[in-house]
C-alpha atoms as a PDB file:
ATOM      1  CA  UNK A   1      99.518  97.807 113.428  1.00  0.00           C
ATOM      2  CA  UNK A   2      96.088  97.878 111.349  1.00  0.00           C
ATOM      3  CA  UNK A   3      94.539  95.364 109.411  1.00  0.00           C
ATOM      4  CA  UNK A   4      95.499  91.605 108.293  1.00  0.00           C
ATOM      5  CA  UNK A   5      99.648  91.670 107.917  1.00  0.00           C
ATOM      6  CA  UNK A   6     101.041  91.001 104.406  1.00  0.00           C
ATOM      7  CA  UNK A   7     102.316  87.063 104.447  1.00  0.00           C
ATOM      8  CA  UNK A   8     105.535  86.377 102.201  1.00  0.00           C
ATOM      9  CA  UNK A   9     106.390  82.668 101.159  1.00  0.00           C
ATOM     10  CA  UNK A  10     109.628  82.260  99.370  1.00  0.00           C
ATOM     11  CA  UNK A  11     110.762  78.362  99.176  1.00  0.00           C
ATOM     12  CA  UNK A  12     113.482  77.172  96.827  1.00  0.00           C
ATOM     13  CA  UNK A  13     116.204  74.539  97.127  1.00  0.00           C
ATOM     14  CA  UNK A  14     119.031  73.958  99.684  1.00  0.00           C
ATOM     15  CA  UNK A  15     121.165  77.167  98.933  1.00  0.00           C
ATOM     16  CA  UNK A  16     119.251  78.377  96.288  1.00  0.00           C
ATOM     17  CA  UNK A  17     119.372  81.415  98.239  1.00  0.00           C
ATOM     18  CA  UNK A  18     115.953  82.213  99.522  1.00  0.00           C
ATOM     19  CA  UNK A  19     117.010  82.957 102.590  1.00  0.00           C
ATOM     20  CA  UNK A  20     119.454  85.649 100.965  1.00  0.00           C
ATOM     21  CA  UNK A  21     115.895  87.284  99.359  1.00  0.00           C
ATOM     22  CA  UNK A  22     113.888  86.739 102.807  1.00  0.00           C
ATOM     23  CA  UNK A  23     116.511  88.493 104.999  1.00  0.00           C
ATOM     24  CA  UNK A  24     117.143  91.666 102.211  1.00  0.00           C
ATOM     25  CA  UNK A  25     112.906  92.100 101.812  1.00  0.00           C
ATOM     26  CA  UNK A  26     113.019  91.994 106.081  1.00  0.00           C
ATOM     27  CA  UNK A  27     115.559  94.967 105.643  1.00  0.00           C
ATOM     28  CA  UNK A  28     113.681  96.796 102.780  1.00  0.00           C
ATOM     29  CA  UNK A  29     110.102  96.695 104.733  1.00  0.00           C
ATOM     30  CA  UNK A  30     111.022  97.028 108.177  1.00  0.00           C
ATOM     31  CA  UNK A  31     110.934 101.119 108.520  1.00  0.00           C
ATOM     32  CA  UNK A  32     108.838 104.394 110.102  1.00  0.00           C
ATOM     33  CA  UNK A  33     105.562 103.268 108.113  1.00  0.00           C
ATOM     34  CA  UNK A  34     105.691  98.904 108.704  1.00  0.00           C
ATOM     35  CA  UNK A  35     107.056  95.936 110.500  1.00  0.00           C
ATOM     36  CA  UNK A  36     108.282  93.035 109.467  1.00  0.00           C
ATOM     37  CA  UNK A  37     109.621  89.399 110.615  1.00  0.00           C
ATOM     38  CA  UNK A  38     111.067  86.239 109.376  1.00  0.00           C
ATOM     39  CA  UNK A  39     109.889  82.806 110.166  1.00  0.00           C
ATOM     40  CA  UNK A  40     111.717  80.268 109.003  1.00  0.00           C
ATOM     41  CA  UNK A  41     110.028  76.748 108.404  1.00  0.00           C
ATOM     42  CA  UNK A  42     113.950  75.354 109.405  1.00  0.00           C
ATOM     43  CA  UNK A  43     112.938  76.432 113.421  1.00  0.00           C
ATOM     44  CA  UNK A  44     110.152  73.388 113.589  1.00  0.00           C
ATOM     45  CA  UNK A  45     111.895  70.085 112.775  1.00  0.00           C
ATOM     46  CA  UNK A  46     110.555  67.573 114.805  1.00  0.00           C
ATOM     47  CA  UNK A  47     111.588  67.083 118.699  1.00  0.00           C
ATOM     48  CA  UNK A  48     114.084  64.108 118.568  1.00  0.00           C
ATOM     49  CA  UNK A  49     115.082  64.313 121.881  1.00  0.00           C
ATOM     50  CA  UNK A  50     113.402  60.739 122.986  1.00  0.00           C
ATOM     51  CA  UNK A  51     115.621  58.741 119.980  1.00  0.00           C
ATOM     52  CA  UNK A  52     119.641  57.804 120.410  1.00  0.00           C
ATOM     53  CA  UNK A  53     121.766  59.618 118.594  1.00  0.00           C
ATOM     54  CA  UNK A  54     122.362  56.891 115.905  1.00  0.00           C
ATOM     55  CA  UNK A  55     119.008  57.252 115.037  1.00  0.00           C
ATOM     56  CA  UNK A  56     118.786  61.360 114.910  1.00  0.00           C
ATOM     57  CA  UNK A  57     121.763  61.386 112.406  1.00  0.00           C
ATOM     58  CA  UNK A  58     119.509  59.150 109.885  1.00  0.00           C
ATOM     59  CA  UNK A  59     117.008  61.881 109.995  1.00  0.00           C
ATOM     60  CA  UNK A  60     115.801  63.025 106.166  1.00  0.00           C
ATOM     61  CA  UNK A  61     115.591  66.414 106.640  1.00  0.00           C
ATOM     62  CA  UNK A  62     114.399  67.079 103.383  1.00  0.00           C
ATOM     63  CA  UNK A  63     111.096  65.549 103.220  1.00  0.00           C
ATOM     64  CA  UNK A  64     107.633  66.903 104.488  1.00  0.00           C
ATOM     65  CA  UNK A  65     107.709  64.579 107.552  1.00  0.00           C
ATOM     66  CA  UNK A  66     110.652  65.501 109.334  1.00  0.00           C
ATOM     67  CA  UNK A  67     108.895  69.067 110.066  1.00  0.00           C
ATOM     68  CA  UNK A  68     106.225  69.824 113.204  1.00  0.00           C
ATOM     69  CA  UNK A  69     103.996  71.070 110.183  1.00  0.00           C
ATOM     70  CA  UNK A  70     100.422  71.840 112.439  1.00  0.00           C
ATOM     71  CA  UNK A  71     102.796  73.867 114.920  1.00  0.00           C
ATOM     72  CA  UNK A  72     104.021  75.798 111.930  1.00  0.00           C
ATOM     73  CA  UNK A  73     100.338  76.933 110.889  1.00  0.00           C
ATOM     74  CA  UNK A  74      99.458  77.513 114.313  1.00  0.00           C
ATOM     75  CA  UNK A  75     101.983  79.494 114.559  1.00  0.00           C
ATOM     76  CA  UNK A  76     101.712  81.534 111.517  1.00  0.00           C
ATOM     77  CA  UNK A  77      97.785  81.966 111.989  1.00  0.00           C
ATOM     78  CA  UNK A  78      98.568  83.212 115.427  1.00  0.00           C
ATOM     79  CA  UNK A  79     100.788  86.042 114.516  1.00  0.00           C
ATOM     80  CA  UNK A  80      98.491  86.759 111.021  1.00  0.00           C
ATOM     81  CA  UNK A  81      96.092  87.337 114.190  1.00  0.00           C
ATOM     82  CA  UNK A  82      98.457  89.804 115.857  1.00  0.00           C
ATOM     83  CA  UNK A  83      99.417  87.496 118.421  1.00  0.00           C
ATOM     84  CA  UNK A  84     103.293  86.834 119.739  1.00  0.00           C
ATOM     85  CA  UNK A  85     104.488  83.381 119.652  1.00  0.00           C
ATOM     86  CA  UNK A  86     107.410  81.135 121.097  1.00  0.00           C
ATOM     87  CA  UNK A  87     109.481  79.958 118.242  1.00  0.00           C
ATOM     88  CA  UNK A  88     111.174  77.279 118.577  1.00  0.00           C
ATOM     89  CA  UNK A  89     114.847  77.054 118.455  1.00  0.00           C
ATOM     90  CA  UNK A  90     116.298  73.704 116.406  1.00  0.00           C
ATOM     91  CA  UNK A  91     119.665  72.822 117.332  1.00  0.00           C
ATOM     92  CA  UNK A  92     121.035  71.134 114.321  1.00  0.00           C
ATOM     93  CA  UNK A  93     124.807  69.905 116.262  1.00  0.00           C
ATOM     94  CA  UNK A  94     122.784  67.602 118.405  1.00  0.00           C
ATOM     95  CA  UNK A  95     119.620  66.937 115.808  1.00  0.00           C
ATOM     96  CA  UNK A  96     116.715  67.847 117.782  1.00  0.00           C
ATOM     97  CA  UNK A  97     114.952  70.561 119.126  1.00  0.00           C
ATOM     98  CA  UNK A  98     116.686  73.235 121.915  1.00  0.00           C
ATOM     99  CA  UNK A  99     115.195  73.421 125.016  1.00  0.00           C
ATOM    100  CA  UNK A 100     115.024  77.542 124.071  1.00  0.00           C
ATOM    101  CA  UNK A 101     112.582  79.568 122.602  1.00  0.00           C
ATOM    102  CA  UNK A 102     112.261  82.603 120.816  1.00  0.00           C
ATOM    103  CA  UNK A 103     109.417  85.297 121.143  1.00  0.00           C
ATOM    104  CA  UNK A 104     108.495  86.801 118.253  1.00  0.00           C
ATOM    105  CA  UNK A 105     105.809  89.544 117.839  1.00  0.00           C
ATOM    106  CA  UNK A 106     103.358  90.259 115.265  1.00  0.00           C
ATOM    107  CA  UNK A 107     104.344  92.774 112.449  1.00  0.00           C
ATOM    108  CA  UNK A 108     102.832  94.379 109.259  1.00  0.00           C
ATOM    109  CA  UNK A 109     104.972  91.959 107.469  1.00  0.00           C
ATOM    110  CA  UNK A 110     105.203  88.177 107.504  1.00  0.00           C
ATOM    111  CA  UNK A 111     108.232  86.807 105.626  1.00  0.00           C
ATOM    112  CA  UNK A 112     108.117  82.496 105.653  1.00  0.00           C
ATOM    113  CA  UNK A 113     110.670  80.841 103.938  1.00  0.00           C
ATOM    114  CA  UNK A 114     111.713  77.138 103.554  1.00  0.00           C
ATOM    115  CA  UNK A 115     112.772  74.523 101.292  1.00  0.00           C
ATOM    116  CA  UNK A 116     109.209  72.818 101.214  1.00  0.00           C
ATOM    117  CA  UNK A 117     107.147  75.633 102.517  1.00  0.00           C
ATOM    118  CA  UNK A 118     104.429  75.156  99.747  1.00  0.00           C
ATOM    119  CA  UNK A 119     103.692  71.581 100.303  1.00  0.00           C
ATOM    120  CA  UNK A 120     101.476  71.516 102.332  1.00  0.00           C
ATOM    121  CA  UNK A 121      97.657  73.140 101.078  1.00  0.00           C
ATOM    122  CA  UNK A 122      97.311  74.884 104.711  1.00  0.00           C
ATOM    123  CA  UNK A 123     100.342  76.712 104.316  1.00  0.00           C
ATOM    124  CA  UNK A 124      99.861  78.127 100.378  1.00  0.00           C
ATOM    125  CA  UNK A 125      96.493  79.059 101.942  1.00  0.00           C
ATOM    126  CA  UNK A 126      97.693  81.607 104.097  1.00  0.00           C
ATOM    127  CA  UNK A 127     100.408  83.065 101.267  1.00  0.00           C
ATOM    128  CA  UNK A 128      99.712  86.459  99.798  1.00  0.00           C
ATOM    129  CA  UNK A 129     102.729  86.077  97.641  1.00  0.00           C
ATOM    130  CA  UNK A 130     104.587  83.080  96.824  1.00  0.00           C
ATOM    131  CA  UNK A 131     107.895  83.226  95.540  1.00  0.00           C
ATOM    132  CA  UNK A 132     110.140  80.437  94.414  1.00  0.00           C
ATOM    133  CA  UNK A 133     114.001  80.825  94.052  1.00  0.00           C
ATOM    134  CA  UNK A 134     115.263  79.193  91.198  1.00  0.00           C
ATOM    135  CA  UNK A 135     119.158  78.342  91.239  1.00  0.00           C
ATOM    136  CA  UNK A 136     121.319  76.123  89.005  1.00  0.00           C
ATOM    137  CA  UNK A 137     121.983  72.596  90.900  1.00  0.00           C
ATOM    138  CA  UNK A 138     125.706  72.874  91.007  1.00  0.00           C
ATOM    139  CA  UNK A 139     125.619  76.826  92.711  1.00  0.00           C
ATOM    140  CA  UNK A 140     123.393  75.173  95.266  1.00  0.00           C
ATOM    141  CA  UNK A 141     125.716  72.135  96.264  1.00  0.00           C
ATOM    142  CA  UNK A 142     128.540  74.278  97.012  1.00  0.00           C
ATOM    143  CA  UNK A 143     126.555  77.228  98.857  1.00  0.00           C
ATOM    144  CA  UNK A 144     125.294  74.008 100.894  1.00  0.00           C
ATOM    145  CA  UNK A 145     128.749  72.164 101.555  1.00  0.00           C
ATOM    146  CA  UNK A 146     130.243  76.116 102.911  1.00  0.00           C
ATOM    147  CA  UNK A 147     127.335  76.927 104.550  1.00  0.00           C
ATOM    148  CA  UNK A 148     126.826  73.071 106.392  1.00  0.00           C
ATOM    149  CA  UNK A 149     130.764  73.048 107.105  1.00  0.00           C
ATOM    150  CA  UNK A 150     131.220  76.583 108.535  1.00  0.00           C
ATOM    151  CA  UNK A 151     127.517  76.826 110.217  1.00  0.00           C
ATOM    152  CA  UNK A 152     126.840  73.290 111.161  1.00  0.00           C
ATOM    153  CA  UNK A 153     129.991  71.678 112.126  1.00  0.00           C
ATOM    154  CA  UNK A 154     129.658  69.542 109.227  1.00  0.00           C
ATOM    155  CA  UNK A 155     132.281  67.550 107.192  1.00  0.00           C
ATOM    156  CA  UNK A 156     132.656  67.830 103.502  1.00  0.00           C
ATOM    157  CA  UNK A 157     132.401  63.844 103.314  1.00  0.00           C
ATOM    158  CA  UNK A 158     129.016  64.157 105.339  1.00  0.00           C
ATOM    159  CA  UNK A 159     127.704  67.156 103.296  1.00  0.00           C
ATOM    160  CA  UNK A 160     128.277  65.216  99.952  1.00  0.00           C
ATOM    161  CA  UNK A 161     126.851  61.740 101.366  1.00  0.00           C
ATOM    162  CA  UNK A 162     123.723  63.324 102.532  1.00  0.00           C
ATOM    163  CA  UNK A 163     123.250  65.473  99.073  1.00  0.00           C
ATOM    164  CA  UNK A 164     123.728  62.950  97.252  1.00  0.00           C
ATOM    165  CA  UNK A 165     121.029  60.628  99.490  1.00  0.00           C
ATOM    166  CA  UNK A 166     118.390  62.868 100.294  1.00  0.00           C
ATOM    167  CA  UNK A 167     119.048  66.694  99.453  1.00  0.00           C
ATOM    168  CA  UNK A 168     119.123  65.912  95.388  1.00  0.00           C
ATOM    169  CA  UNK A 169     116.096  63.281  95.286  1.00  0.00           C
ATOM    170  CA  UNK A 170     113.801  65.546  97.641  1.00  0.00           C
ATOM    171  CA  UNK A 171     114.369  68.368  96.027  1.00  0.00           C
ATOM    172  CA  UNK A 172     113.120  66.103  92.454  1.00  0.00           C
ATOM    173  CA  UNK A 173     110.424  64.893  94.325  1.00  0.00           C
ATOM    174  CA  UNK A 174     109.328  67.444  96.573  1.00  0.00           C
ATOM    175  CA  UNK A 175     110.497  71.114  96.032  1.00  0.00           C
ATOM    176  CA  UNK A 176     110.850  71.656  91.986  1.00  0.00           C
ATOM    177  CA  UNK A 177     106.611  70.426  91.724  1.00  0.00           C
ATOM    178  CA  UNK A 178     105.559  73.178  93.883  1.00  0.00           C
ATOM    179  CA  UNK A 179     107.103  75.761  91.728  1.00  0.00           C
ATOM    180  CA  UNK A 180     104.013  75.572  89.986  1.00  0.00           C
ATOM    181  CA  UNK A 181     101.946  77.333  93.139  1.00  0.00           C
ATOM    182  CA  UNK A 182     104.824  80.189  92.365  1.00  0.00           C
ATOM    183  CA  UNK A 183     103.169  83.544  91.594  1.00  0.00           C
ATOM    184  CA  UNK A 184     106.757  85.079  91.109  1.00  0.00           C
ATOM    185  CA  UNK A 185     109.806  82.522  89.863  1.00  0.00           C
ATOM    186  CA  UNK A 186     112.908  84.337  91.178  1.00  0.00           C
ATOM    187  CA  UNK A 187     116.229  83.106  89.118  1.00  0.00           C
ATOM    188  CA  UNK A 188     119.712  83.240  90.698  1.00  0.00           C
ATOM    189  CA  UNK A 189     118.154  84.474  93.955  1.00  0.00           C
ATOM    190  CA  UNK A 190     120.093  86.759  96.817  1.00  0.00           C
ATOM    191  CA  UNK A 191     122.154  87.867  93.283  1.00  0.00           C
ATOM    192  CA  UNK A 192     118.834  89.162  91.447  1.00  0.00           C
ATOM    193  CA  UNK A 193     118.513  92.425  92.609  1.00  0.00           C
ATOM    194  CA  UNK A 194     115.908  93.372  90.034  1.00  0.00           C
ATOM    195  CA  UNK A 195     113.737  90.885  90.911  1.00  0.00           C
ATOM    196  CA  UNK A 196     114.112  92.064  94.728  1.00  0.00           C
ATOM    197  CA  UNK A 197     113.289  95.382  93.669  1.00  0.00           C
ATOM    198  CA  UNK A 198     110.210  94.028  91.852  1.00  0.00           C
ATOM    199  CA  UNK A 199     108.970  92.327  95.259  1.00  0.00           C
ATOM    200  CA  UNK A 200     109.911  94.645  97.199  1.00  0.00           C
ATOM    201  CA  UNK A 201     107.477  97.575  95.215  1.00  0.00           C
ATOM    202  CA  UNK A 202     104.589  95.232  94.997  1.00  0.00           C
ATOM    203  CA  UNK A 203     104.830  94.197  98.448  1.00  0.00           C
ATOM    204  CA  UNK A 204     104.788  98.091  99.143  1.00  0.00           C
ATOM    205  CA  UNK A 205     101.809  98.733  97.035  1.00  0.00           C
ATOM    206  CA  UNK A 206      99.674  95.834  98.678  1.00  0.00           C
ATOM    207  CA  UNK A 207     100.986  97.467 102.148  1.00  0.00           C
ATOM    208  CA  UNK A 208      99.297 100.532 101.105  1.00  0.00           C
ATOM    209  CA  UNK A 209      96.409  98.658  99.979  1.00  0.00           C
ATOM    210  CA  UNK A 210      95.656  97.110 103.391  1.00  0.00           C
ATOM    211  CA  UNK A 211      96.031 100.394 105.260  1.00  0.00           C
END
């Protein structure tokens, strides 16, 4: 590993299908010539293991404050420094923060993806590319209610009552602004294979560049 790793951010809303993009750029870069990783900004919700239950269920996950943001950086700067870290582990049945870790290494390739990943100034920063996933409201909503059902022992009434309280407003308020600190807008996301293609050739090229 030689030189400063290429850093990936790729936000978007709730099932917009960033994560779809994130995983199939992992599997694209990661051969005989470069590394690469995904860290998710999901992994550092807040520790809520000191509140009761009835107050972890309340939790707005979809605003800047429910995330360990400074741990995040840290984090990020330490493995830009080719440095392994301890990710944290969020266990969303119980809504707080596993007692597990994961270790992740450095790699030539950084892949960060979230739903408010460019909010905060620290984090754009450290972005070589920035990459928002643009997806019809609707396709969202139901990617979220299969994925929060089947993945997080969710029920459909929950799913909707907390879309229609927090998911839809934050993502107004929040996520759509920072589409402005895009460099690439991806439409449709995992589904855009062009545009994967695109990223996945320029992130190649600046590879090159750096080594």
């Amino acid at each position: 590993m030689v030189g400063k790793p290429l850093v990936i951010g790729i936000t978007g809303g709730s099932g917009s299908g960033k994560t779809t993009v994130s995983r199939e750029l992992v599997r694209r870069l990661a051969n005989e010539e470069s590394s690469a990783i995904l860290l998710q900004q999901d992994s550092y919700y807040k520790d809520q293991s000191e509140k009761p239950m009835s107050e972890r269920i309340q939790t707005n996950y979809d605003h800047p404050d429910s995330f360990e943001t400074d741990l995040f950086v840290s984090d990020l700067r330490r493995l830009m420094r080719h440095e392994a870290i301890d990710k944290p582990i969020y266990d969303y049945a119980n809504h707080t923060r596993s007692k597990e870790y994961e270790r992740v290494e450095p790699s030539d390739v950084i892949i960060v993806d979230g739903v408010l990943l460019f909010n905060d100034e620290r984090v754009r920063g450290l972005l070589d590319m920035k990459i928002f996933v643009d997806t019809d409201d609707d396709i969202r909503f139901l990617r979220r209610l299969e994925r929060d059902i089947e993945e997080r022992g969710r029920t459909v009434r929950g799913v909707i009552d907390q879309y229609l309280a927090t998911v839809k407003p934050m993502y107004h308020q929040f996520v759509e602004p920072t589409k402005r600190y895009a460099n690439i807008i991806v439409p449709e996301g995992g589904e855009n294979l062009v545009a994967i293609d695109m990223l996945t050739n320029q992130a190649k090229a600046i590879l090159k560049e750096n080594h």
